[in-house]
C-alpha atoms as a PDB file:
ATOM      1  CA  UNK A   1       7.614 -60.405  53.346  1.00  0.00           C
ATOM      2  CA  UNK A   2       6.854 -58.391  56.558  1.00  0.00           C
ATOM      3  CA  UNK A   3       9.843 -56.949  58.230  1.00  0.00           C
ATOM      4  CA  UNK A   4      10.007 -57.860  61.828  1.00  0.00           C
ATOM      5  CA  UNK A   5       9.648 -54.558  64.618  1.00  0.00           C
ATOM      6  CA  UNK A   6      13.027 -52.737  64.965  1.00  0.00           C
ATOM      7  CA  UNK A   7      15.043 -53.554  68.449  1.00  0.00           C
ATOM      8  CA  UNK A   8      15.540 -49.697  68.675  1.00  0.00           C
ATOM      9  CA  UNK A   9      11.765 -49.789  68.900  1.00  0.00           C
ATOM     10  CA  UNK A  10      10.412 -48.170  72.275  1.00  0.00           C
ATOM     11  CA  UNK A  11       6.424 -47.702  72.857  1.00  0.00           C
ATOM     12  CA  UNK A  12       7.721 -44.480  74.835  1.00  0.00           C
ATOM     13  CA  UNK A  13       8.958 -43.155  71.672  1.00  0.00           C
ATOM     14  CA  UNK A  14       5.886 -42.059  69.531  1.00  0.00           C
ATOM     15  CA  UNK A  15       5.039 -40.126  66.638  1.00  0.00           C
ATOM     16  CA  UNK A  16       1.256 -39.783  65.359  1.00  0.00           C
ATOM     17  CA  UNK A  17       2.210 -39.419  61.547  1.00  0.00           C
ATOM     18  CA  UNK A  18       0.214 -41.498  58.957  1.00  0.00           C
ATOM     19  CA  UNK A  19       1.791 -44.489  57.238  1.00  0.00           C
ATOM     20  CA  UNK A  20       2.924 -44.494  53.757  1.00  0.00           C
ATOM     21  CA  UNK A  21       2.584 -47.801  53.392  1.00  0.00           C
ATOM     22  CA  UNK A  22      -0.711 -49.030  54.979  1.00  0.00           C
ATOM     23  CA  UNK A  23      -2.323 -46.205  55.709  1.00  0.00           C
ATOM     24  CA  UNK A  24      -4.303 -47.870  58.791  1.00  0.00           C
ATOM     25  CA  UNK A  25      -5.519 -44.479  60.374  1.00  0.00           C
ATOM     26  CA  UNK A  26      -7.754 -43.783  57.099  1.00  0.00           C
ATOM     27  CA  UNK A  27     -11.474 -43.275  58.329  1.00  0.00           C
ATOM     28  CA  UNK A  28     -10.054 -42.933  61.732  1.00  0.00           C
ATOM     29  CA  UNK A  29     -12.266 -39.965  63.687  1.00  0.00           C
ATOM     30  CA  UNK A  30      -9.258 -39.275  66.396  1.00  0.00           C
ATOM     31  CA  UNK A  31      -6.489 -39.402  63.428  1.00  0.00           C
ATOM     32  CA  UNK A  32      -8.665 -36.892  60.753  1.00  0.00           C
ATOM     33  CA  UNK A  33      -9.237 -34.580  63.868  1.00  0.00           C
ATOM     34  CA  UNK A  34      -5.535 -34.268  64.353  1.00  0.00           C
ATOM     35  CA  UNK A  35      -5.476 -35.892  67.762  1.00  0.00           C
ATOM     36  CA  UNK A  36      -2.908 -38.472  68.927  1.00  0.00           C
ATOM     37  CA  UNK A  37      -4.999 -41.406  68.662  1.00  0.00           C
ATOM     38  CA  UNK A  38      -4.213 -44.666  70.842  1.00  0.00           C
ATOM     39  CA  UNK A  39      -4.180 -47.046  68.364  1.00  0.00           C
ATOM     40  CA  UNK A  40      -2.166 -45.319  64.673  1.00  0.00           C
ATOM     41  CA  UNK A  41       0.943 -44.491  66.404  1.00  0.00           C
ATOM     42  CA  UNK A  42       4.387 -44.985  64.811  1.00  0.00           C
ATOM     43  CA  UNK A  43       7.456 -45.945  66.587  1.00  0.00           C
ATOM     44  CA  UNK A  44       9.784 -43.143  66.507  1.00  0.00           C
ATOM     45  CA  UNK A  45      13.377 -44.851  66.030  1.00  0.00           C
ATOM     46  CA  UNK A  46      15.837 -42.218  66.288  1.00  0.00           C
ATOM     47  CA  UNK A  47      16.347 -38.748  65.019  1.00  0.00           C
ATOM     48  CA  UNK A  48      18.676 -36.872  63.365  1.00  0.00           C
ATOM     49  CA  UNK A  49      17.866 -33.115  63.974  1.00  0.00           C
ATOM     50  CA  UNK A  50      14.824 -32.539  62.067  1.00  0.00           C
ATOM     51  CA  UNK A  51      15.010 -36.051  60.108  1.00  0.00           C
ATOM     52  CA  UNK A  52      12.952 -38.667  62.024  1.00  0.00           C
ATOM     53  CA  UNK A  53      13.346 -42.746  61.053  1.00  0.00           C
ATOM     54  CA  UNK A  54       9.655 -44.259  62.119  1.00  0.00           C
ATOM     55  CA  UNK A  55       8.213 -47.424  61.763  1.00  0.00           C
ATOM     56  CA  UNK A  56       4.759 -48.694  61.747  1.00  0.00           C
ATOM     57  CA  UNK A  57       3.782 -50.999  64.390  1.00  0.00           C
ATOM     58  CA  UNK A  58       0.530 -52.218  62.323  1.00  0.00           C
ATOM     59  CA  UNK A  59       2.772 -53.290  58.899  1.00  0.00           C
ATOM     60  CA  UNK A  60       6.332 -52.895  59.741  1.00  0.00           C
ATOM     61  CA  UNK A  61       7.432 -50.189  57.321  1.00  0.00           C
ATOM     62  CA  UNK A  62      10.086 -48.199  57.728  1.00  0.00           C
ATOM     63  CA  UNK A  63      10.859 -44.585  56.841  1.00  0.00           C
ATOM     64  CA  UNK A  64      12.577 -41.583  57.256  1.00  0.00           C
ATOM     65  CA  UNK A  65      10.546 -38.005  57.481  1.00  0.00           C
ATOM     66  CA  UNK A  66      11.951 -34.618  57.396  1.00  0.00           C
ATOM     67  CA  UNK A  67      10.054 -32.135  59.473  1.00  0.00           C
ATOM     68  CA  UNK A  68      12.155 -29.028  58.826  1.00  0.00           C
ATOM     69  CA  UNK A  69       9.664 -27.032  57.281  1.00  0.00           C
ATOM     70  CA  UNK A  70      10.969 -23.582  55.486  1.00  0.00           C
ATOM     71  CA  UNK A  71      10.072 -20.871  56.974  1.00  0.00           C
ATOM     72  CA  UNK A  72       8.642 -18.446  53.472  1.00  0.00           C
ATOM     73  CA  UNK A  73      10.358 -14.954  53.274  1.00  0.00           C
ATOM     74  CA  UNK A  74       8.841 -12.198  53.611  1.00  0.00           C
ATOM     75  CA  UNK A  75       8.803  -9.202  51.311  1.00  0.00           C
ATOM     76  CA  UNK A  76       9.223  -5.944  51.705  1.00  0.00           C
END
């Protein structure tokens, strides 16, 4: 069963991530380049500092992403 589009959804809020669940931008050119492509965009719902809760426009799947990344240390 296909969830239907979030009503926090906004087309202004975007995130070019891939899906998890569909993985629509495979054998995209714009997507494997890195770019912001206008059609594999994910609705970016709401944040919570560096957590992010998308979902797909193209299947309806919903997710949360962390994009803290840690930093390495260094060594003297």
């Amino acid at each position: 069963m296909r969830l239907p589009i979030d009503p926090q959804a906004d087309r202004a809020r975007r995130a070019w991530v891939p899906c998890p669940e569909c993985d629509d931008a495979r054998g995209c050119v714009t997507c494997s380049k890195g770019r912001n492509c206008s059609e594999h965009w994910r609705y970016l719902i709401s944040n919570e500092g560096a957590r992010v809760h998308l979902q797909c426009p193209a299947c309806a799947h919903t997710w949360t992403l962390d994009t803290h990344r840690a930093r390495g240390r260094r060594t003297a």
